[in-house]
Protein backbone atom coordinates (compact mmCIF):
# COMPACT_ATOMS: atom_id res chain seq x y z
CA UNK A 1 -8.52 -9.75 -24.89
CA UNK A 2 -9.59 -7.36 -22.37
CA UNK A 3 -13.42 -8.31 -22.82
CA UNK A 4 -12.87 -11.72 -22.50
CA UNK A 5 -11.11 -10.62 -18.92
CA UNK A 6 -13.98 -8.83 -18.10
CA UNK A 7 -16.23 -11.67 -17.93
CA UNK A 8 -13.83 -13.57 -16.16
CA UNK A 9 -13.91 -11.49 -13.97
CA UNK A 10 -17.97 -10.89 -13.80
CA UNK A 11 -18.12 -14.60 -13.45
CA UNK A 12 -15.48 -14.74 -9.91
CA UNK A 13 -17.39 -11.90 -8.69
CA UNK A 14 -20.64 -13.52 -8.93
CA UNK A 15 -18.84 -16.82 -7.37
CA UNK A 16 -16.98 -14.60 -4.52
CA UNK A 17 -20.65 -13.16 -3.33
CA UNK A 18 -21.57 -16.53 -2.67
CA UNK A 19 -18.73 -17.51 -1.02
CA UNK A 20 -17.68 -13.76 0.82
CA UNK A 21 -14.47 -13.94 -0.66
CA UNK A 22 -12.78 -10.52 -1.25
CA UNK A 23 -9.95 -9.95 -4.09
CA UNK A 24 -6.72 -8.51 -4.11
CA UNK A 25 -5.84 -5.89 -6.84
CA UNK A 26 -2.19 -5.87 -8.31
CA UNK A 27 -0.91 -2.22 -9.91
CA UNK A 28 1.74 -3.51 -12.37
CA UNK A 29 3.94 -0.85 -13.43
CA UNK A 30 5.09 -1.78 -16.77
CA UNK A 31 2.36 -3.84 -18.24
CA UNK A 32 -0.07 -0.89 -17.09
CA UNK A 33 -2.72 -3.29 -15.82
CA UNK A 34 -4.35 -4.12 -12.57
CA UNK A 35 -4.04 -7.95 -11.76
CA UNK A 36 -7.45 -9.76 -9.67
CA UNK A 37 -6.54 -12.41 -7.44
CA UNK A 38 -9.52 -14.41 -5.64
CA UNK A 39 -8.01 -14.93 -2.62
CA UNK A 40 -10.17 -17.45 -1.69
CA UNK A 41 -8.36 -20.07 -4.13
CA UNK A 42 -5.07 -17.29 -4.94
CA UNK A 43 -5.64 -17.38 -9.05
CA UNK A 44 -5.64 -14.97 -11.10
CA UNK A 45 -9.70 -14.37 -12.32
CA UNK A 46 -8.62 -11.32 -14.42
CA UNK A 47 -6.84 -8.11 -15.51
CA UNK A 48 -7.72 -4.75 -17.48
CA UNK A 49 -6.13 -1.26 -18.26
CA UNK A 50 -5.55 1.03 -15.62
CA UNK A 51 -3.49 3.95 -17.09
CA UNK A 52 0.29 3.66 -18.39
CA UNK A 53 1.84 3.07 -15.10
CA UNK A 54 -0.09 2.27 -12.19
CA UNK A 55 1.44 2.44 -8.97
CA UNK A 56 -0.65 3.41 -5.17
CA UNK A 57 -3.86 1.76 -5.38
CA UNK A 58 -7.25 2.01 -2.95
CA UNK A 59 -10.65 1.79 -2.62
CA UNK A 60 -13.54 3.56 -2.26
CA UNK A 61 -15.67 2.79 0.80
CA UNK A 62 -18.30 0.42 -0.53
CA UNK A 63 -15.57 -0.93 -2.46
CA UNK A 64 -16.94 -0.07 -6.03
CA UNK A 65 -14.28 1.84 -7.15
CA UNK A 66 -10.52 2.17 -7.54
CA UNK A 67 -8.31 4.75 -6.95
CA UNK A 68 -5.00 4.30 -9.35
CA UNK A 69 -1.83 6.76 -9.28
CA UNK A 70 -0.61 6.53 -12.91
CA UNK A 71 2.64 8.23 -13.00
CA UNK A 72 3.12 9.10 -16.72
CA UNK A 73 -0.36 10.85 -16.98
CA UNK A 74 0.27 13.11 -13.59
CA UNK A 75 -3.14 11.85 -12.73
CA UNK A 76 -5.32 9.70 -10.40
CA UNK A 77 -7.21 7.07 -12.36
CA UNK A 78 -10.63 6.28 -10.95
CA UNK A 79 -11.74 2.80 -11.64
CA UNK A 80 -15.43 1.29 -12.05
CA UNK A 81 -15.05 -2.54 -10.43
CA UNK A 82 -18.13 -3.12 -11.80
CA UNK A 83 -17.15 -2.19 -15.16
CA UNK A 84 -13.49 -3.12 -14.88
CA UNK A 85 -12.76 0.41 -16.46
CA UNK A 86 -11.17 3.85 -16.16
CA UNK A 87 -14.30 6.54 -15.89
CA UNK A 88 -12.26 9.87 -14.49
CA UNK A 89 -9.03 11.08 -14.28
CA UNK A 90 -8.42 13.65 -11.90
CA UNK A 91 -4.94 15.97 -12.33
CA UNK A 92 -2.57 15.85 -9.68
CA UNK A 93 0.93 16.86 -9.75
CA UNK A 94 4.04 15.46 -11.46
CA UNK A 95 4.30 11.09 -10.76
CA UNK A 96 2.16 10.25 -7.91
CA UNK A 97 2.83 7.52 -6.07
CA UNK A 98 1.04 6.25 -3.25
CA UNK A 99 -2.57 6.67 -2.54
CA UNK A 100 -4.75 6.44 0.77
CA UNK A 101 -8.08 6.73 1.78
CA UNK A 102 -9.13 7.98 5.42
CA UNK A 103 -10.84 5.89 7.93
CA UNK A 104 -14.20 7.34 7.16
CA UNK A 105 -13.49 7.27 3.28
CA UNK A 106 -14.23 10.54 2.74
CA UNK A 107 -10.65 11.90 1.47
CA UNK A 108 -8.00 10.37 -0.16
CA UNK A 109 -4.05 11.31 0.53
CA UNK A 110 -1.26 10.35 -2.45
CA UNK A 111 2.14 11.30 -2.49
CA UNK A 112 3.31 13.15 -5.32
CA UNK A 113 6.85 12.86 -5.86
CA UNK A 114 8.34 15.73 -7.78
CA UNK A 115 5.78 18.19 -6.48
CA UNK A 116 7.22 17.60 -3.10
CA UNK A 117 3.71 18.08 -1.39
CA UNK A 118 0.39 15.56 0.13
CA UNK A 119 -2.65 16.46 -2.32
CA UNK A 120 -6.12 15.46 -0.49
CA UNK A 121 -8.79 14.70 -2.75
CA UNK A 122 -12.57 14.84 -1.67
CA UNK A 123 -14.30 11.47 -2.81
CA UNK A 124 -17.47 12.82 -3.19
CA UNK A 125 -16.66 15.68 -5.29
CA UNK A 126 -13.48 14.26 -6.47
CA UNK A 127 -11.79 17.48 -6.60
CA UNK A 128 -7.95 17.87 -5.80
CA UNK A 129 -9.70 20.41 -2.24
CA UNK A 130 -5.80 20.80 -1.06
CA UNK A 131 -2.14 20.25 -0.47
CA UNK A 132 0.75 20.34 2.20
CA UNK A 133 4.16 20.79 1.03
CA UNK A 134 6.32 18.55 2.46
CA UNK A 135 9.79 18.92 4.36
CA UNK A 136 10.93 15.58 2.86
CA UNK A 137 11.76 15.72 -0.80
CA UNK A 138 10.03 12.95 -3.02
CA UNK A 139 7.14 11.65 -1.13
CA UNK A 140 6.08 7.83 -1.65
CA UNK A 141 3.68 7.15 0.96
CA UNK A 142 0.75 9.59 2.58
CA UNK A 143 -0.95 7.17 5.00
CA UNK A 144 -3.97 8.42 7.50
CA UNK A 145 -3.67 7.69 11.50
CA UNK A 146 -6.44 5.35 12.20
CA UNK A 147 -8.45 8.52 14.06
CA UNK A 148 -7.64 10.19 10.76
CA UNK A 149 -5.96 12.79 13.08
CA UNK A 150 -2.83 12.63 11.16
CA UNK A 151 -0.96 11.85 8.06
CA UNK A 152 2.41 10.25 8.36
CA UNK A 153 4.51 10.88 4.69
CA UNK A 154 7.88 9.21 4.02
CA UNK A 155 9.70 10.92 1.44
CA UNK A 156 12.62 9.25 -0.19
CA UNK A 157 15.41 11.45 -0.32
CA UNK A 158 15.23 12.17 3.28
CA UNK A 159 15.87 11.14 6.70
CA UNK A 160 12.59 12.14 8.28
CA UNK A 161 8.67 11.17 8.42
CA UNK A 162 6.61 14.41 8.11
CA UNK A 163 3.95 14.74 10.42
CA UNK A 164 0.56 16.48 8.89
CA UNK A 165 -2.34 17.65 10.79
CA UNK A 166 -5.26 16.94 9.04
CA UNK A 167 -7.11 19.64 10.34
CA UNK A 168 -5.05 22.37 10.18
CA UNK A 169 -3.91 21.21 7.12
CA UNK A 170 -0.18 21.56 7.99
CA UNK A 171 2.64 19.41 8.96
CA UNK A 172 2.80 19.73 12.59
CA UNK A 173 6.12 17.77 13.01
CA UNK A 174 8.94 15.91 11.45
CA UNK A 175 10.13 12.91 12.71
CA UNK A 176 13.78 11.75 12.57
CA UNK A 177 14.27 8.41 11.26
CA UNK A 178 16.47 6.62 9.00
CA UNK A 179 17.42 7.39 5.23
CA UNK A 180 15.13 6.63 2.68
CA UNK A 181 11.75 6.56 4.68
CA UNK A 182 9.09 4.37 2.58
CA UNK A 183 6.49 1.67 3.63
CA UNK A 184 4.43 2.99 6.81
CA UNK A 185 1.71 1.26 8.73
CA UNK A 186 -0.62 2.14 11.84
CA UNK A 187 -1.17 -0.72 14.49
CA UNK A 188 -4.68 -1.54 14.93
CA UNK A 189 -5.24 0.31 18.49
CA UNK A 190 -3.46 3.28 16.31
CA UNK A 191 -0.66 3.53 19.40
CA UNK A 192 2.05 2.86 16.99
CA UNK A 193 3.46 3.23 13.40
CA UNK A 194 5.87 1.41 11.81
CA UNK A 195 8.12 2.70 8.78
CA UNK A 196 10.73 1.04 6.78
CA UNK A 197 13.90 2.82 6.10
CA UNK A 198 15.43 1.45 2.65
CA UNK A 199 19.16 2.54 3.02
CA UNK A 200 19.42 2.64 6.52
CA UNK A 201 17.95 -1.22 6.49
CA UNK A 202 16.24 -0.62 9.60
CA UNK A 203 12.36 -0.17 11.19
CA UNK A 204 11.52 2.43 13.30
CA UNK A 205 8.47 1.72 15.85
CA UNK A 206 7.21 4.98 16.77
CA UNK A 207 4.56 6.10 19.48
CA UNK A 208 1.75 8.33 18.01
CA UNK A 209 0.93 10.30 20.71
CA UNK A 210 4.33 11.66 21.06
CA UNK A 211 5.31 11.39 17.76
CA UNK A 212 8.35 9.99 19.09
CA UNK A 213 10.76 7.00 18.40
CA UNK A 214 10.64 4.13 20.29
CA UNK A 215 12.53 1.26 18.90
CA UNK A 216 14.79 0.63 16.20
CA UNK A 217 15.02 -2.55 14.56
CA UNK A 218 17.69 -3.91 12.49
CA UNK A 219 15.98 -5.46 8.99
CA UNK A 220 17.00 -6.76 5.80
CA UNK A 221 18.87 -5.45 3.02
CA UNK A 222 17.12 -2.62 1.49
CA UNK A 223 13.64 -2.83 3.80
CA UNK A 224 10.45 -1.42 1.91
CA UNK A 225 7.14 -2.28 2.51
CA UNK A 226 5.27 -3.03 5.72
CA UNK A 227 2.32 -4.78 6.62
CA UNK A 228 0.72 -5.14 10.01
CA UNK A 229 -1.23 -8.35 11.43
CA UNK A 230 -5.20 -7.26 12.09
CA UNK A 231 -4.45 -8.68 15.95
CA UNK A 232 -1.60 -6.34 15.89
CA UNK A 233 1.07 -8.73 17.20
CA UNK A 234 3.24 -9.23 14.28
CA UNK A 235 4.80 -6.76 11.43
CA UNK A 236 5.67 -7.99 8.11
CA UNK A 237 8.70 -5.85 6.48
CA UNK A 238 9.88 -7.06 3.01
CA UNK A 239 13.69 -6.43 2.11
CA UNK A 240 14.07 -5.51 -1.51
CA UNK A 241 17.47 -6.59 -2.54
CA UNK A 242 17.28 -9.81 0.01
CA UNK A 243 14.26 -11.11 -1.57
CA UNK A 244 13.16 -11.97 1.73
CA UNK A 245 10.29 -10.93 4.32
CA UNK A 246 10.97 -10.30 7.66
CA UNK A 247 8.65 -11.11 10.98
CA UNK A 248 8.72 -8.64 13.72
CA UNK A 249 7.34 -9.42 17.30
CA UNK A 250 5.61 -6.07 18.27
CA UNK A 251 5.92 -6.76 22.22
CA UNK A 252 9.99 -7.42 22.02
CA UNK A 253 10.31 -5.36 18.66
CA UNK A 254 12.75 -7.88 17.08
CA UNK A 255 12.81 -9.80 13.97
CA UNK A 256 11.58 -13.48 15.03
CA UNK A 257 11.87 -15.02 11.59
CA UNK A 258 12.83 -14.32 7.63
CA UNK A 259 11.03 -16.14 4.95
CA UNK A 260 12.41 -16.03 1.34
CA UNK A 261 10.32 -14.29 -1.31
CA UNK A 262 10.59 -13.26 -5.04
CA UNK A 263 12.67 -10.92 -6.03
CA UNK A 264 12.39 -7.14 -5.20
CA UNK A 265 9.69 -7.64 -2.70
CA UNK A 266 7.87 -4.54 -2.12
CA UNK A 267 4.05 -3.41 -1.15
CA UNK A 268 1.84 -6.38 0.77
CA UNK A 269 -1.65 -6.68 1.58
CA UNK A 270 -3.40 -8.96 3.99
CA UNK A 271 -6.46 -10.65 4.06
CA UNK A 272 -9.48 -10.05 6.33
CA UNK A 273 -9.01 -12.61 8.60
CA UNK A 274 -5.03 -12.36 8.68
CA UNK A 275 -3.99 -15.86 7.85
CA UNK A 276 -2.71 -14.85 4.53
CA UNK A 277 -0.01 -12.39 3.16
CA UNK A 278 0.77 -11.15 -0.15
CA UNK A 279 4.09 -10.02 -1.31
CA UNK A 280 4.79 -8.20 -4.31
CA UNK A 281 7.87 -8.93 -6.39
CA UNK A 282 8.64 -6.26 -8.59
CA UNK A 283 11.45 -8.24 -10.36
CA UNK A 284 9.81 -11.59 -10.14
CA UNK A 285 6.46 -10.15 -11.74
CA UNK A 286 4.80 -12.63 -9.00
CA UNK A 287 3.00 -12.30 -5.87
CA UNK A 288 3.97 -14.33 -3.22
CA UNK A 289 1.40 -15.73 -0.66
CA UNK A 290 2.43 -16.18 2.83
CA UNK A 291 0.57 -18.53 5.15
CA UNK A 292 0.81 -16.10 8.61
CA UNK A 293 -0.05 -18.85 10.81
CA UNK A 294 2.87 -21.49 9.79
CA UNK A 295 5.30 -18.45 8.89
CA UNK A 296 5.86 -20.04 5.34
CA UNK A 297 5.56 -19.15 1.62
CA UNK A 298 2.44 -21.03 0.22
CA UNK A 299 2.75 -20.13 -3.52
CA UNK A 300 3.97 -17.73 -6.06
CA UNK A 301 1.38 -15.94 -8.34
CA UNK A 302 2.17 -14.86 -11.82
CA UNK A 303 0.68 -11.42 -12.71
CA UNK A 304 2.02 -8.66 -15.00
CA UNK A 305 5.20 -7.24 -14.89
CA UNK A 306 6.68 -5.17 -12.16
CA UNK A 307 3.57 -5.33 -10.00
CA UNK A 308 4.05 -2.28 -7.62
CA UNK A 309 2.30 -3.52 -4.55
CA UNK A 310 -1.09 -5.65 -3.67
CA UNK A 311 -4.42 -3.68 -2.02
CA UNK A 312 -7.92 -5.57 -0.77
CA UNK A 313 -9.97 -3.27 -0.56
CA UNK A 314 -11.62 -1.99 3.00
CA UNK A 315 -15.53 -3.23 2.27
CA UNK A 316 -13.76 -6.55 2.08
CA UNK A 317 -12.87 -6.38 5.59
């Protein structure tokens, strides 16, 4: 079964170089796969292993390989495209979550929850070079600053985003916010982040020169994941236990409209060009595609179950 996904998926790659198409990968947690969507047509060309349960997923810079968190094996799965297989584990801490790459692609950051604590991982080497403990307990999300300055973590059982200096190699700063910190994001121009707060059902926009808050914004029921526009105008926040996206206006920071998902929305990606927005639904096992011009749901996606989020990678962009 998986071979005869393989060369599905060797023949949509060959078809997506013609047409400069990029794909979107899908980590789903219980089925233990990785789901390919062409994104030029939104099908499904494929799926193969990717550890027992994948979660954070990126890319390396020239976009031939994955980077998986698979919780159960403590590990980081590293992923030939090309091959559509798993060619290195590296050992991480206990169930690591989210995984990031820097601007430059040289280092990657994932969360690792019970270790409480950022490991950095060298692409080139791929050695685990370092770690920050952080002040948060239960990290989900380690994402770089677009100058790959700094590292903004949201830790779940806490009330704060920890600031780490990637330099010194030590969190500089905590940042108050709401409870239950999770989905971050960096505005294009890198002037602002913007980070979810589950239980508190509220956004907080905060300036990243200051490291300071400067607006909060009222969001759905249990808010998650976050996804900027590339012209940095709008932010996409999906509400887990409203099944429902909402639309922020970055000039007036306020919700402008809600559009109705699957269910347990969490983790989006975003195509190159920005007209189209993909919504994981963890309950739903579907991605949902959002046309970002029209504000509207397009189609749902069937991939495998509990997908965890949806990543194209940066040489698609």
């Amino acid at each position: 079964m998986w071979k005869l996904a393989s060369i599905v998926i060797l023949i949509a790659l060959g078809a997506s170089g013609a047409q400069s198409a990029p794909f979107a990968y899908v980590p789903n947690e219980r089925s233990g796969t990785i789901t390919v969507i062409d994104v030029a047509n939104d099908t499904v060309v494929g799926q193969f292993p990717a550890g027992k349960r994948p979660r954070g997923l990126t890319a390396s810079k020239d976009g031939k390989l994955l980077y998986v968190s698979d919780q159960p094996a403590n590990s980081l799965q590293v992923v030939d495209v090309a091959a559509r297989k798993v060619v290195r584990s590296i050992k991480l801490g206990e169930s690591p979550e989210g995984v990031y790459s820097s601007p430059d692609g040289r280092w990657l950051a994932v969360a690792v929850e019970e270790d409480n604590s950022v490991h950095f991982i060298e692409t080139a080497t791929g050695k685990d070079v370092f770690k920050v403990k952080t002040e948060g307990e239960n990290p989900e999300h380690a994402v770089f600053s677009r100058d790959g300055r700094w590292v903004y973590v949201s830790a779940e059982e806490s009330e704060v985003v920890d600031v780490i200096e990637f330099a010194s190699r030590s969190v500089k700063t905590s940042i108050k916010v709401g409870k239950r910190p999770r989905g971050i994001e960096f505005t294009p121009d890198g002037k602002l982040a913007y980070v979810a707060c589950e239980l508190a059902n509220r956004v907080y926009a905060i300036d990243v020169s200051s490291h300071k808050v400067l607006a909060v914004i009222p969001a759905g029921v249990r808010s998650n994941g976050i996804k900027i526009h590339p012209n940095g105008r709008t932010v996409f926040v999906s509400n887990g236990a409203d099944g429902t996206l909402n639309v922020i206006d970055v000039a007036s920071n306020k919700v402008t409209k809600t559009i109705t998902v699957g269910q347990r929305p969490w983790n989006m990606a975003i195509t190159p060009d920005g007209k189209k927005l993909y919504v994981a639904n963890g309950r739903s096992n579907t991605v949902s595609v959002i046309d970002t011009d029209k504000l509207e749901k397009i189609s749902d996606i069937k991939v495998g179950e509990m997908p965890w989020g949806v990543y194209i990678p940066e040489s698609d962009k």
